[in-house]
PDB file of N, CA and C in Angstrom:
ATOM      1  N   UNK A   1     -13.496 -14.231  40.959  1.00  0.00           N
ATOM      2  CA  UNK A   1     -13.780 -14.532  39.572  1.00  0.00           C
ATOM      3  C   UNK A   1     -13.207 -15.930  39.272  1.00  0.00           C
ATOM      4  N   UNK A   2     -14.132 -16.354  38.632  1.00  0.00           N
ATOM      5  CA  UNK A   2     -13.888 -18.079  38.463  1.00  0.00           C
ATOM      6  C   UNK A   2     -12.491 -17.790  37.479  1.00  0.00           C
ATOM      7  N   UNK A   3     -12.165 -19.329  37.224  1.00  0.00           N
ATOM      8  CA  UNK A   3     -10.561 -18.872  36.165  1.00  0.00           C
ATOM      9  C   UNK A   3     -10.897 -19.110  35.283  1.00  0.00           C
ATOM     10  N   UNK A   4     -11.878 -20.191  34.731  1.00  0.00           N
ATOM     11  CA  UNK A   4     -12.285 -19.909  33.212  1.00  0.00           C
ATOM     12  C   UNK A   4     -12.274 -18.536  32.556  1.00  0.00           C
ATOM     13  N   UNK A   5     -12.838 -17.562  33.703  1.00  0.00           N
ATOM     14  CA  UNK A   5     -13.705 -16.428  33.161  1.00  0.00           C
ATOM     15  C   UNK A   5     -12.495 -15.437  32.800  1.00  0.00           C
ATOM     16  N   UNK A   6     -11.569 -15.611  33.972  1.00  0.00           N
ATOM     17  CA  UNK A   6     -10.414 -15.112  33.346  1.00  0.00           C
ATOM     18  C   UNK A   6      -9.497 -15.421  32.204  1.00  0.00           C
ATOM     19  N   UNK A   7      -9.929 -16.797  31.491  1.00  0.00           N
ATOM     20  CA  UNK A   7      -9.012 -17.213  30.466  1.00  0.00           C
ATOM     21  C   UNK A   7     -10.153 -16.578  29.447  1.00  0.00           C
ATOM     22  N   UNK A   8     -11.488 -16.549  29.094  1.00  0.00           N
ATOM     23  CA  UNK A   8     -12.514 -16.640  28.327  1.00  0.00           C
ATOM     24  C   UNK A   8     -11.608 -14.773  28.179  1.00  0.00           C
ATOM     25  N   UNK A   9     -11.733 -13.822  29.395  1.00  0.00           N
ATOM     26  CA  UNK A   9     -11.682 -12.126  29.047  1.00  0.00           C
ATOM     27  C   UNK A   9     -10.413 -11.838  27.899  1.00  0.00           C
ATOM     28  N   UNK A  10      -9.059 -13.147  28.962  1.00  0.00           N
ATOM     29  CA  UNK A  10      -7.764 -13.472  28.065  1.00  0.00           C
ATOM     30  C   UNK A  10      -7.830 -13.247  26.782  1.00  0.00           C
ATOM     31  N   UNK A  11      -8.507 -14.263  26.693  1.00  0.00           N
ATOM     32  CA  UNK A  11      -8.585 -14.330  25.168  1.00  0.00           C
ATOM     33  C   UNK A  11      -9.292 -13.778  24.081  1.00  0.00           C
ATOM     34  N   UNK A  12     -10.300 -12.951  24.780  1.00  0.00           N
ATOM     35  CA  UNK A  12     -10.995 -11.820  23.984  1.00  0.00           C
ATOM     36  C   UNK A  12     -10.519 -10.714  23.949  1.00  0.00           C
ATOM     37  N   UNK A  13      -9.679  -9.998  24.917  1.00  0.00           N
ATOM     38  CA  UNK A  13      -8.554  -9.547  25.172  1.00  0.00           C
ATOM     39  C   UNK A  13      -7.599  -9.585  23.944  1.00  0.00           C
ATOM     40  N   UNK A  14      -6.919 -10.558  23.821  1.00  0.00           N
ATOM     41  CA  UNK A  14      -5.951 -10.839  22.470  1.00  0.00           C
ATOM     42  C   UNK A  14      -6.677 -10.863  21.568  1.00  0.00           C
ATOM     43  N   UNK A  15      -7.848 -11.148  21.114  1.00  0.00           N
ATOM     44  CA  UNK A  15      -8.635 -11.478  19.898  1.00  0.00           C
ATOM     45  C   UNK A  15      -8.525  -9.750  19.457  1.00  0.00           C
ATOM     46  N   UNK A  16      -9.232  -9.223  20.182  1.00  0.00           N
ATOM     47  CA  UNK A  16      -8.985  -7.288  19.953  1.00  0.00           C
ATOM     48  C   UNK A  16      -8.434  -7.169  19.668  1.00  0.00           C
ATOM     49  N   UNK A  17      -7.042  -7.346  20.291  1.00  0.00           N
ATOM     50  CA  UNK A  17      -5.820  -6.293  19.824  1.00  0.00           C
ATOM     51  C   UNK A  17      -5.220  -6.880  18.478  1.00  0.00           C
ATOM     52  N   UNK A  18      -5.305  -8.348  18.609  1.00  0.00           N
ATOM     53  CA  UNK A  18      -5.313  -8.667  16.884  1.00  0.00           C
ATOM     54  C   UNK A  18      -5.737  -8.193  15.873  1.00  0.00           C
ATOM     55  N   UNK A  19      -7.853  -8.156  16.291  1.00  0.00           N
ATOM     56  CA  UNK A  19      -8.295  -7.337  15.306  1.00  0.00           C
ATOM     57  C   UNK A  19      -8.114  -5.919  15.090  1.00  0.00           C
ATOM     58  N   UNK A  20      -7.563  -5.121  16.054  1.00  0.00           N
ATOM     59  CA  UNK A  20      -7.129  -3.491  16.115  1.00  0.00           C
ATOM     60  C   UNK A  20      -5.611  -3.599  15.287  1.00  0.00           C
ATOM     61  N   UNK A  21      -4.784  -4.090  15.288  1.00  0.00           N
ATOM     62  CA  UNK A  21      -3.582  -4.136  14.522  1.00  0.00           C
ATOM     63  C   UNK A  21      -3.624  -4.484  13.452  1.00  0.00           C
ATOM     64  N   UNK A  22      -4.586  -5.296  13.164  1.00  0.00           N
ATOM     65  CA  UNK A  22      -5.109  -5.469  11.544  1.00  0.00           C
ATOM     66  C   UNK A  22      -5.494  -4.449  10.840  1.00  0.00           C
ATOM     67  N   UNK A  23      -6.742  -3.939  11.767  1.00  0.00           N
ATOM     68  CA  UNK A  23      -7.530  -2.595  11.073  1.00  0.00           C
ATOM     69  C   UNK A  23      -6.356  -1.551  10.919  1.00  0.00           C
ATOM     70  N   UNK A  24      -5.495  -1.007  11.884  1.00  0.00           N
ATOM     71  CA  UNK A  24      -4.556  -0.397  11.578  1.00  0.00           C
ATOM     72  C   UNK A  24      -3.579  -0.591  10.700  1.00  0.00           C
ATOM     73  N   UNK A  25      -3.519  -1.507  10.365  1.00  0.00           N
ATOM     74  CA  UNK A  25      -2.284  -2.164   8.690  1.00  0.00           C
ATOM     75  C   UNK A  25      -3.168  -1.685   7.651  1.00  0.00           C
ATOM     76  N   UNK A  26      -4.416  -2.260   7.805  1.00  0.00           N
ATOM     77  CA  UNK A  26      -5.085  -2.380   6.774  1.00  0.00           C
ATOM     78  C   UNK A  26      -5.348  -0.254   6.198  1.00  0.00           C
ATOM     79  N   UNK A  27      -5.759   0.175   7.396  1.00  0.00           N
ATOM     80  CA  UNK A  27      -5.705   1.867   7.301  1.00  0.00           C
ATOM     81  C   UNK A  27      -4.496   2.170   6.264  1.00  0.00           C
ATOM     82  N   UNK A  28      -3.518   2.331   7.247  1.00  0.00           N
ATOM     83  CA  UNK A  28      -1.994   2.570   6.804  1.00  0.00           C
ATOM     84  C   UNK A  28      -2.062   2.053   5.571  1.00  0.00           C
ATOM     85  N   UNK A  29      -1.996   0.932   4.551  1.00  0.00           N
ATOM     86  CA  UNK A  29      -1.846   0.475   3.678  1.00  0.00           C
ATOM     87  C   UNK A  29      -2.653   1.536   2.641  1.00  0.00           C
ATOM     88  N   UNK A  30      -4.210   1.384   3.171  1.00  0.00           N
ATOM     89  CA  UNK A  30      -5.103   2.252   2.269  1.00  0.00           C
ATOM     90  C   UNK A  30      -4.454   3.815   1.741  1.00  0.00           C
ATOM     91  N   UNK A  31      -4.203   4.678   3.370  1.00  0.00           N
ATOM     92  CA  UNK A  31      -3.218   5.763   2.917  1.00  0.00           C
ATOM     93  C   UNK A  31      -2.108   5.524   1.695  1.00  0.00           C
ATOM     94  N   UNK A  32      -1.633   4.579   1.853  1.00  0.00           N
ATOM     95  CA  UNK A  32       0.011   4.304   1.205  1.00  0.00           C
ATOM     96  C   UNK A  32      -0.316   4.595  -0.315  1.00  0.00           C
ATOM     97  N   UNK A  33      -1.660   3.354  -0.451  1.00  0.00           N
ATOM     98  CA  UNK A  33      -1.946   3.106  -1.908  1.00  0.00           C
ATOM     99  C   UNK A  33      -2.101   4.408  -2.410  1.00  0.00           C
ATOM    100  N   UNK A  34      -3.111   5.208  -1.724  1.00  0.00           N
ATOM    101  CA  UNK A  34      -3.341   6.508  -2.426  1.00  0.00           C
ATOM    102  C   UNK A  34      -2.883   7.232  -2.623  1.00  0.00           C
ATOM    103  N   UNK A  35      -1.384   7.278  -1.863  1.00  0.00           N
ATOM    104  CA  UNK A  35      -0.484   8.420  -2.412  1.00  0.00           C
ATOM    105  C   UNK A  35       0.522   7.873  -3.347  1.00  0.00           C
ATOM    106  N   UNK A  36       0.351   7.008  -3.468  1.00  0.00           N
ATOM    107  CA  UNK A  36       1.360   6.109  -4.718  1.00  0.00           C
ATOM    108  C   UNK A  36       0.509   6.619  -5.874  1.00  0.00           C
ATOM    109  N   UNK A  37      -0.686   6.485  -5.916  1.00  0.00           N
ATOM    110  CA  UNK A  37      -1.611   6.678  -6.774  1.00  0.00           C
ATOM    111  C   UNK A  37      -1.490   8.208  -7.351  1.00  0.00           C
ATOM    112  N   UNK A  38      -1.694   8.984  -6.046  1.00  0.00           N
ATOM    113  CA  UNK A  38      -1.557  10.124  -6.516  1.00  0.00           C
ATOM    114  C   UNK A  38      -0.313  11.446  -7.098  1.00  0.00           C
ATOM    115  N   UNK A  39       0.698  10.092  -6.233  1.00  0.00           N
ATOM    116  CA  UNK A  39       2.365  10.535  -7.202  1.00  0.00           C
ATOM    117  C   UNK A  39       2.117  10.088  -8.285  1.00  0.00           C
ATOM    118  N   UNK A  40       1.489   9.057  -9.333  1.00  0.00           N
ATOM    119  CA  UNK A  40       1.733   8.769 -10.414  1.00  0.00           C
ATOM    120  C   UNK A  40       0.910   9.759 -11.257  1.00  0.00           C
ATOM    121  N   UNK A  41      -0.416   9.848 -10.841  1.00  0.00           N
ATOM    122  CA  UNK A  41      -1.105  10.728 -11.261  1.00  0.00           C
ATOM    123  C   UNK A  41      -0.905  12.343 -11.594  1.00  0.00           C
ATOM    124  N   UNK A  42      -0.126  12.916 -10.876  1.00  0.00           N
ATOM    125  CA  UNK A  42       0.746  14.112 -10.481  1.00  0.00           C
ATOM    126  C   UNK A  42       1.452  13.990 -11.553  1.00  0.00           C
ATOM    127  N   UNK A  43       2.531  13.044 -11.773  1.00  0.00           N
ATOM    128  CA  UNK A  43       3.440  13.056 -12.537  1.00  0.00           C
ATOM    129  C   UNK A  43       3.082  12.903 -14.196  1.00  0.00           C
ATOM    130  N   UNK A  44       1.850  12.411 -14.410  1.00  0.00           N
ATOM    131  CA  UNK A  44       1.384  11.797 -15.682  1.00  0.00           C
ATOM    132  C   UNK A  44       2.112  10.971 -16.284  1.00  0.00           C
ATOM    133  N   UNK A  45       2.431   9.697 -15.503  1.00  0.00           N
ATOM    134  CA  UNK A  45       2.979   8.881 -16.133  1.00  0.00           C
ATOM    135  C   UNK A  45       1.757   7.469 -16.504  1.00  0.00           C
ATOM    136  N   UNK A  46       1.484   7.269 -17.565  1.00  0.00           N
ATOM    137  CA  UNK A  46       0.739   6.267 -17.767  1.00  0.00           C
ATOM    138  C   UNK A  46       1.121   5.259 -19.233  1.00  0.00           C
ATOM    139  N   UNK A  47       2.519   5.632 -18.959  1.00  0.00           N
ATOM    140  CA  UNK A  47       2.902   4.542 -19.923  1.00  0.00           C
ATOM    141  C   UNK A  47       4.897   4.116 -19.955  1.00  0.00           C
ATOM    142  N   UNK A  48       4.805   3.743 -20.249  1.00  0.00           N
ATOM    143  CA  UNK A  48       6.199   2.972 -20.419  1.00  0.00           C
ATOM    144  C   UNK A  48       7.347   4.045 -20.315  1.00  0.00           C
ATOM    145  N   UNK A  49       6.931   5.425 -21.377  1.00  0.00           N
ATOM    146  CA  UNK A  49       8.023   6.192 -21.816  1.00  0.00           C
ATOM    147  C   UNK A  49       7.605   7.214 -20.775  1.00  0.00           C
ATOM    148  N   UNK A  50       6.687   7.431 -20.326  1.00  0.00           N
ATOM    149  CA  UNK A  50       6.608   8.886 -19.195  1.00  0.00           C
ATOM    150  C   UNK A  50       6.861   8.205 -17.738  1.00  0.00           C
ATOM    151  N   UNK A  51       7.219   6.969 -17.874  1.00  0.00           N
ATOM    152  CA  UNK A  51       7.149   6.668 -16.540  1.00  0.00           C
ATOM    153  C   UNK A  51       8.400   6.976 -15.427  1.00  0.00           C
ATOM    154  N   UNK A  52       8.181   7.122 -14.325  1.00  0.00           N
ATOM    155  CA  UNK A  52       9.180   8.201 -13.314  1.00  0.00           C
ATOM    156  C   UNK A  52       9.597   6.989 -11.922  1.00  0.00           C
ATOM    157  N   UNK A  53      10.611   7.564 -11.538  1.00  0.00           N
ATOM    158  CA  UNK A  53      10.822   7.087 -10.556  1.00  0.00           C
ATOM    159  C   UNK A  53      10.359   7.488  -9.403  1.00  0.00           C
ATOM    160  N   UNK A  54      10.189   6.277  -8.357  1.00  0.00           N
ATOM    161  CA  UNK A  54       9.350   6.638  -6.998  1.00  0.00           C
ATOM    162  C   UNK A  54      10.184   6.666  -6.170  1.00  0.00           C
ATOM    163  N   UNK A  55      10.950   7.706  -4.800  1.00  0.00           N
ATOM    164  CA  UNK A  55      12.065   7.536  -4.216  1.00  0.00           C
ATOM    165  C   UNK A  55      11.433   6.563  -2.762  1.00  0.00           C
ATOM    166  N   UNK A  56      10.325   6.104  -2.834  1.00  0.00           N
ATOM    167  CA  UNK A  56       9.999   5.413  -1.834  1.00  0.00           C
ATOM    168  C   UNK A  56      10.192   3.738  -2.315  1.00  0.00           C
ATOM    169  N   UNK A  57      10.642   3.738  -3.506  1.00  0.00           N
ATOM    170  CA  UNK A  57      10.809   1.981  -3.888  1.00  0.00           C
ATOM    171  C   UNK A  57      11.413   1.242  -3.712  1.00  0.00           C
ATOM    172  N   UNK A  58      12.120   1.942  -3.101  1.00  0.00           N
ATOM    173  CA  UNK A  58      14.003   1.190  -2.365  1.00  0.00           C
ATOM    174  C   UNK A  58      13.978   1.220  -1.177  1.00  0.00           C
ATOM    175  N   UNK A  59      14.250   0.386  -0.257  1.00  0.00           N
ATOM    176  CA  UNK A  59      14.862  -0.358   1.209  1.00  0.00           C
ATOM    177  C   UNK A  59      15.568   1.028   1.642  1.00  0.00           C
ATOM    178  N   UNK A  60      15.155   1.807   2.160  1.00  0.00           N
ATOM    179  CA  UNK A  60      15.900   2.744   2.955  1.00  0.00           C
ATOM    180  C   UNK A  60      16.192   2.301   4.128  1.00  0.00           C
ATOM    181  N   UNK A  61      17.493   1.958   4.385  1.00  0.00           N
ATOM    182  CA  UNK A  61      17.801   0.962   5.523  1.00  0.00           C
ATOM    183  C   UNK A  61      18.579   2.203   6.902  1.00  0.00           C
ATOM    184  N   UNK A  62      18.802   3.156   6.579  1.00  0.00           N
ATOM    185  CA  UNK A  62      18.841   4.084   7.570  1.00  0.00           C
ATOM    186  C   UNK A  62      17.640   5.156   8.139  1.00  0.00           C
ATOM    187  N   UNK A  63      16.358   4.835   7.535  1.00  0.00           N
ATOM    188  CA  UNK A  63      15.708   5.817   7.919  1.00  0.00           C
ATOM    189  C   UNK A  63      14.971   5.071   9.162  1.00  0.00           C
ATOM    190  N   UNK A  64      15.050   5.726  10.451  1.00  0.00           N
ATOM    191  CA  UNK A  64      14.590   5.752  11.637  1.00  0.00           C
ATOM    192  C   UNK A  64      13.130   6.476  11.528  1.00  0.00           C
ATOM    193  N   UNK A  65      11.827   6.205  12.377  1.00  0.00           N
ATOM    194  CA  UNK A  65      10.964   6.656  12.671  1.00  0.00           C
ATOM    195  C   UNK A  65       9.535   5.449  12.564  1.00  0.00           C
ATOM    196  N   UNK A  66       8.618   6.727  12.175  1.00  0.00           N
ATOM    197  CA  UNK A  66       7.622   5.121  11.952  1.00  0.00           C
ATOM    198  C   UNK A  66       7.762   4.600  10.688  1.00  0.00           C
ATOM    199  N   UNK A  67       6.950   3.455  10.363  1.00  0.00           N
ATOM    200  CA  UNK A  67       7.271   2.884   9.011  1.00  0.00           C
ATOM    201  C   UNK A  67       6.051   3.171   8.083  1.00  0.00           C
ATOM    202  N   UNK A  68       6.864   3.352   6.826  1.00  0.00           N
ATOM    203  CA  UNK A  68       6.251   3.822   5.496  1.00  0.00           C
ATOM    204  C   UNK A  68       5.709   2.689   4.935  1.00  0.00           C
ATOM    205  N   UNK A  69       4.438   2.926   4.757  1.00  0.00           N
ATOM    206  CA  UNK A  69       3.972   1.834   4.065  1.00  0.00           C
ATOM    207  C   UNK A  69       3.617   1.979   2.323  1.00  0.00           C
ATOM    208  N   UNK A  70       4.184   3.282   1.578  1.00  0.00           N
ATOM    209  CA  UNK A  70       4.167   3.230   0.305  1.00  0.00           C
ATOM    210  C   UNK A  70       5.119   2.096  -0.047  1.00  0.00           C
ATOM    211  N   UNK A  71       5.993   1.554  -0.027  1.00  0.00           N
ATOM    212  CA  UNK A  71       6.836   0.732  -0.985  1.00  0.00           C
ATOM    213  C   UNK A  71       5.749  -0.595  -0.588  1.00  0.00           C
ATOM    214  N   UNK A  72       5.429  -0.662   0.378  1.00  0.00           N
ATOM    215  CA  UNK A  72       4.608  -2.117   0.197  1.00  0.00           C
ATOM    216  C   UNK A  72       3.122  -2.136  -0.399  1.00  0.00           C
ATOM    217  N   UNK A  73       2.740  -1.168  -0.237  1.00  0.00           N
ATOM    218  CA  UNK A  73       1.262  -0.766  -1.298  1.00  0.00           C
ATOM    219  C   UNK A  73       2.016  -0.346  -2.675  1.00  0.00           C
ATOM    220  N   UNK A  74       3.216  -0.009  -3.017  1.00  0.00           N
ATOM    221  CA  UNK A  74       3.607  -0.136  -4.560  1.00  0.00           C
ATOM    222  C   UNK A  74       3.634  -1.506  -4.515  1.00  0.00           C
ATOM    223  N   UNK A  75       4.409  -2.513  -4.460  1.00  0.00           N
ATOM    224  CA  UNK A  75       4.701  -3.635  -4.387  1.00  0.00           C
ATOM    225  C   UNK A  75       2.702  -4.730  -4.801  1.00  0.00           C
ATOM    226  N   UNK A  76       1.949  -3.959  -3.766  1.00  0.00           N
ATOM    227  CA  UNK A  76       0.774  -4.829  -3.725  1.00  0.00           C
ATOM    228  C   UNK A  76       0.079  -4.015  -5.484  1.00  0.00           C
ATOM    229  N   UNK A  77       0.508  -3.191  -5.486  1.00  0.00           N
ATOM    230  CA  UNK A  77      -0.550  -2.171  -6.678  1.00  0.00           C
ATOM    231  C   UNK A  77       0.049  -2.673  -8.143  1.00  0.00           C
ATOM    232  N   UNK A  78       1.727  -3.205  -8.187  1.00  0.00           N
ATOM    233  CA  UNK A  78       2.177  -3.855  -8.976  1.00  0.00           C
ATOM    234  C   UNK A  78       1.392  -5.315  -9.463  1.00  0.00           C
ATOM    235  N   UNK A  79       1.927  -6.187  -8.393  1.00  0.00           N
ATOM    236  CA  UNK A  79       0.987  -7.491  -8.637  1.00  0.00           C
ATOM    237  C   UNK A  79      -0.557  -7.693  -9.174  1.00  0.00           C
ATOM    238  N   UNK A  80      -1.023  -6.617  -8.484  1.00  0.00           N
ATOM    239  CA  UNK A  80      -2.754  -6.842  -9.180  1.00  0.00           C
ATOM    240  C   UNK A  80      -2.756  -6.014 -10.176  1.00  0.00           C
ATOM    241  N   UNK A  81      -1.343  -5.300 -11.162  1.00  0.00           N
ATOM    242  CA  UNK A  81      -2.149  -4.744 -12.203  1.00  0.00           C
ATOM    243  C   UNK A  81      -2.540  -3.406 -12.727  1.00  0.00           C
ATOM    244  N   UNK A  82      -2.163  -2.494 -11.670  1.00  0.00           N
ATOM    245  CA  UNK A  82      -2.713  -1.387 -11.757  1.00  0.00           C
ATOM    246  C   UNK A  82      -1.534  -0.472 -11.702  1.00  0.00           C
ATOM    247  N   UNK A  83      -0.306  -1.051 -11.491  1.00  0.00           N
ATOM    248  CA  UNK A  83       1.014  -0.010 -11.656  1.00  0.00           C
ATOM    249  C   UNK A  83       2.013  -0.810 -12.555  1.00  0.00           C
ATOM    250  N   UNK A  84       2.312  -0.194 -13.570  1.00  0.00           N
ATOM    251  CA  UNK A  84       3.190  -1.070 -14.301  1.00  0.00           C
ATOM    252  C   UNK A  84       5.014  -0.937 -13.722  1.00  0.00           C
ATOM    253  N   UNK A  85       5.472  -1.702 -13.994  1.00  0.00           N
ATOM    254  CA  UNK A  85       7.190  -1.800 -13.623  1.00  0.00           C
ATOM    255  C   UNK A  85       7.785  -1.871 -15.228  1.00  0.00           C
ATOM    256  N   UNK A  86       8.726  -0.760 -15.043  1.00  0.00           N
ATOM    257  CA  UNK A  86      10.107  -0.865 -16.518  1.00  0.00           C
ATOM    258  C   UNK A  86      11.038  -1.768 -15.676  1.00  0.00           C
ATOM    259  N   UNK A  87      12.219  -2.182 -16.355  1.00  0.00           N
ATOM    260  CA  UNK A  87      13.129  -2.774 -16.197  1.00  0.00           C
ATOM    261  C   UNK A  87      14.060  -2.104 -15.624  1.00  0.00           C
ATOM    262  N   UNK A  88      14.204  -0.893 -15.692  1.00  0.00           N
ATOM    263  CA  UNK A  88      14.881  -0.048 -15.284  1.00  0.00           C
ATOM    264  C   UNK A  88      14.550   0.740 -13.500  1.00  0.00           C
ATOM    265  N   UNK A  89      13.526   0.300 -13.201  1.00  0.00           N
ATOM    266  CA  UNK A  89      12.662   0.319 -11.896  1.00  0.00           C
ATOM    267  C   UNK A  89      12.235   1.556 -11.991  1.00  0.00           C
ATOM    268  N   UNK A  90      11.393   1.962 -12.852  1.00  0.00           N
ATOM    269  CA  UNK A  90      10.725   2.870 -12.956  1.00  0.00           C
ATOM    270  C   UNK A  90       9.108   2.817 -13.074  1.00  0.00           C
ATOM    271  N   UNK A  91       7.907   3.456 -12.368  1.00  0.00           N
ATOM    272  CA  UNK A  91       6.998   2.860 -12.083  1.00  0.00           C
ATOM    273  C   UNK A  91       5.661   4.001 -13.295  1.00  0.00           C
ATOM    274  N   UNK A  92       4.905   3.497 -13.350  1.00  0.00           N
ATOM    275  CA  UNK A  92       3.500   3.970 -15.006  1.00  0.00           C
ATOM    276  C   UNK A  92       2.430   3.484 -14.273  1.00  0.00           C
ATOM    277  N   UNK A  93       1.348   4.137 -14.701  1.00  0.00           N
ATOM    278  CA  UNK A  93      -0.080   4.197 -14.261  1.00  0.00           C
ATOM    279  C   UNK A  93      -0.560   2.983 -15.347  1.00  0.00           C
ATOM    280  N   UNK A  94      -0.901   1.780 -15.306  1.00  0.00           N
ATOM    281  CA  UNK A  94      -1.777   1.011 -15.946  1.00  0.00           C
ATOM    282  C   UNK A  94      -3.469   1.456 -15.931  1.00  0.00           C
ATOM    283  N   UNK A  95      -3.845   1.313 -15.228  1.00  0.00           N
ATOM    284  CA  UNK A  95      -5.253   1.663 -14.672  1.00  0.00           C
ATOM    285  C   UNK A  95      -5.619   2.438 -13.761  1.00  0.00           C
ATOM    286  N   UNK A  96      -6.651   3.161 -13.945  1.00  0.00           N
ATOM    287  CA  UNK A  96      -6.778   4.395 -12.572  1.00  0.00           C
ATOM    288  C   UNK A  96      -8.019   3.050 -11.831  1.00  0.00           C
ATOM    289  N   UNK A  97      -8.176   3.447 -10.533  1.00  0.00           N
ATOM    290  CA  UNK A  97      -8.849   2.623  -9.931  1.00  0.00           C
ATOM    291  C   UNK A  97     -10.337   4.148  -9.673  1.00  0.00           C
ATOM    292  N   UNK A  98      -9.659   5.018  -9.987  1.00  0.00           N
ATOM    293  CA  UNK A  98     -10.719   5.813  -9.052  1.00  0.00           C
ATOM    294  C   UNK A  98     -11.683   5.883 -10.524  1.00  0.00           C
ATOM    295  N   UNK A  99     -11.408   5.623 -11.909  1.00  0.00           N
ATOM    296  CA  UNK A  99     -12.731   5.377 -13.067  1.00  0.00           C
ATOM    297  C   UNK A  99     -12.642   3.926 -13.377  1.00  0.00           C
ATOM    298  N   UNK A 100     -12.111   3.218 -13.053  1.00  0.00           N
ATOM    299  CA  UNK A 100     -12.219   1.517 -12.967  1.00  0.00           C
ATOM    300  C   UNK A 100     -11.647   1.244 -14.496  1.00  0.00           C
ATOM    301  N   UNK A 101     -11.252   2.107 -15.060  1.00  0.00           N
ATOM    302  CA  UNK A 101     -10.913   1.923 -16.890  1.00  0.00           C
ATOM    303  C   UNK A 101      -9.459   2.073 -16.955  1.00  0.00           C
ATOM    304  N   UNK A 102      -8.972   1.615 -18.228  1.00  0.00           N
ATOM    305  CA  UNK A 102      -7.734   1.622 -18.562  1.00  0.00           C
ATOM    306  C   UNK A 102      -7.478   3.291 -18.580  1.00  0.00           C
ATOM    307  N   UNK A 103      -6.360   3.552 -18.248  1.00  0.00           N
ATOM    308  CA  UNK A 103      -6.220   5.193 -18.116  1.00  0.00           C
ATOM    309  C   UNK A 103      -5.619   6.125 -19.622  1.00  0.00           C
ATOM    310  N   UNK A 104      -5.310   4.483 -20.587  1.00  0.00           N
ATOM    311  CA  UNK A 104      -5.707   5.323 -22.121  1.00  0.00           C
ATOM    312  C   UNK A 104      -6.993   5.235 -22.846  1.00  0.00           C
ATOM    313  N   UNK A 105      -7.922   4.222 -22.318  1.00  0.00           N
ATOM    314  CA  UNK A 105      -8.984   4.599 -22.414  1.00  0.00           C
ATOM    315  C   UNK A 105      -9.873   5.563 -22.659  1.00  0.00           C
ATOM    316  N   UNK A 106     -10.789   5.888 -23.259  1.00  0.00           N
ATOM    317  CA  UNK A 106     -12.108   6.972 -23.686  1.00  0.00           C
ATOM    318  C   UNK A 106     -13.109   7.119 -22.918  1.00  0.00           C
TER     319      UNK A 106
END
């Protein structure tokens, strides 16, 4: 086998497993969001005063195993809008994504 051909497989080779570790973040993340979603939902918090704490929002710096990707899909669900933050780090439903409307909405 010529050596180009071996640098050309190389590198399609790595191109995969790039794109497979992506798709897999990107999975994982999707899970994360939805159960963030569906703890808030559970809880009925959709506003300032019902809003609850999430025990996944904090740096658990001793927990061993695989990694949780709810605190970083809270984190992403914050920024765009759709989970509100108290001051007190307590987290409220702004918008449901699954009716695209404000969740005090009619």
């Amino acid at each position: 086998m010529p050596e180009y051909m071996q640098h050309v497989i190389g590198i399609a080779l790595l191109a995969a497993v790039y794109y497979l570790t992506r798709k897999g973040v990107a999975i994982k993340m999707r899970g994360g969001t939805e159960q963030v979603l569906q703890d808030l939902r559970t809880s009925q918090s959709t506003d300032v005063y019902s809003a609850v704490h999430l025990s996944y929002s904090k740096t658990d710096w001793y927990k061993f195993g695989l990694r949780d990707y709810k605190r970083k899909a809270l984190q992403s669900l914050v920024v765009a809008g759709v989970v509100g933050k108290t001051e007190s780090d307590k987290y409220y439903l702004i918008m449901d994504p699954a009716c695209g409307k404000g969740v005090d909405a009619e």
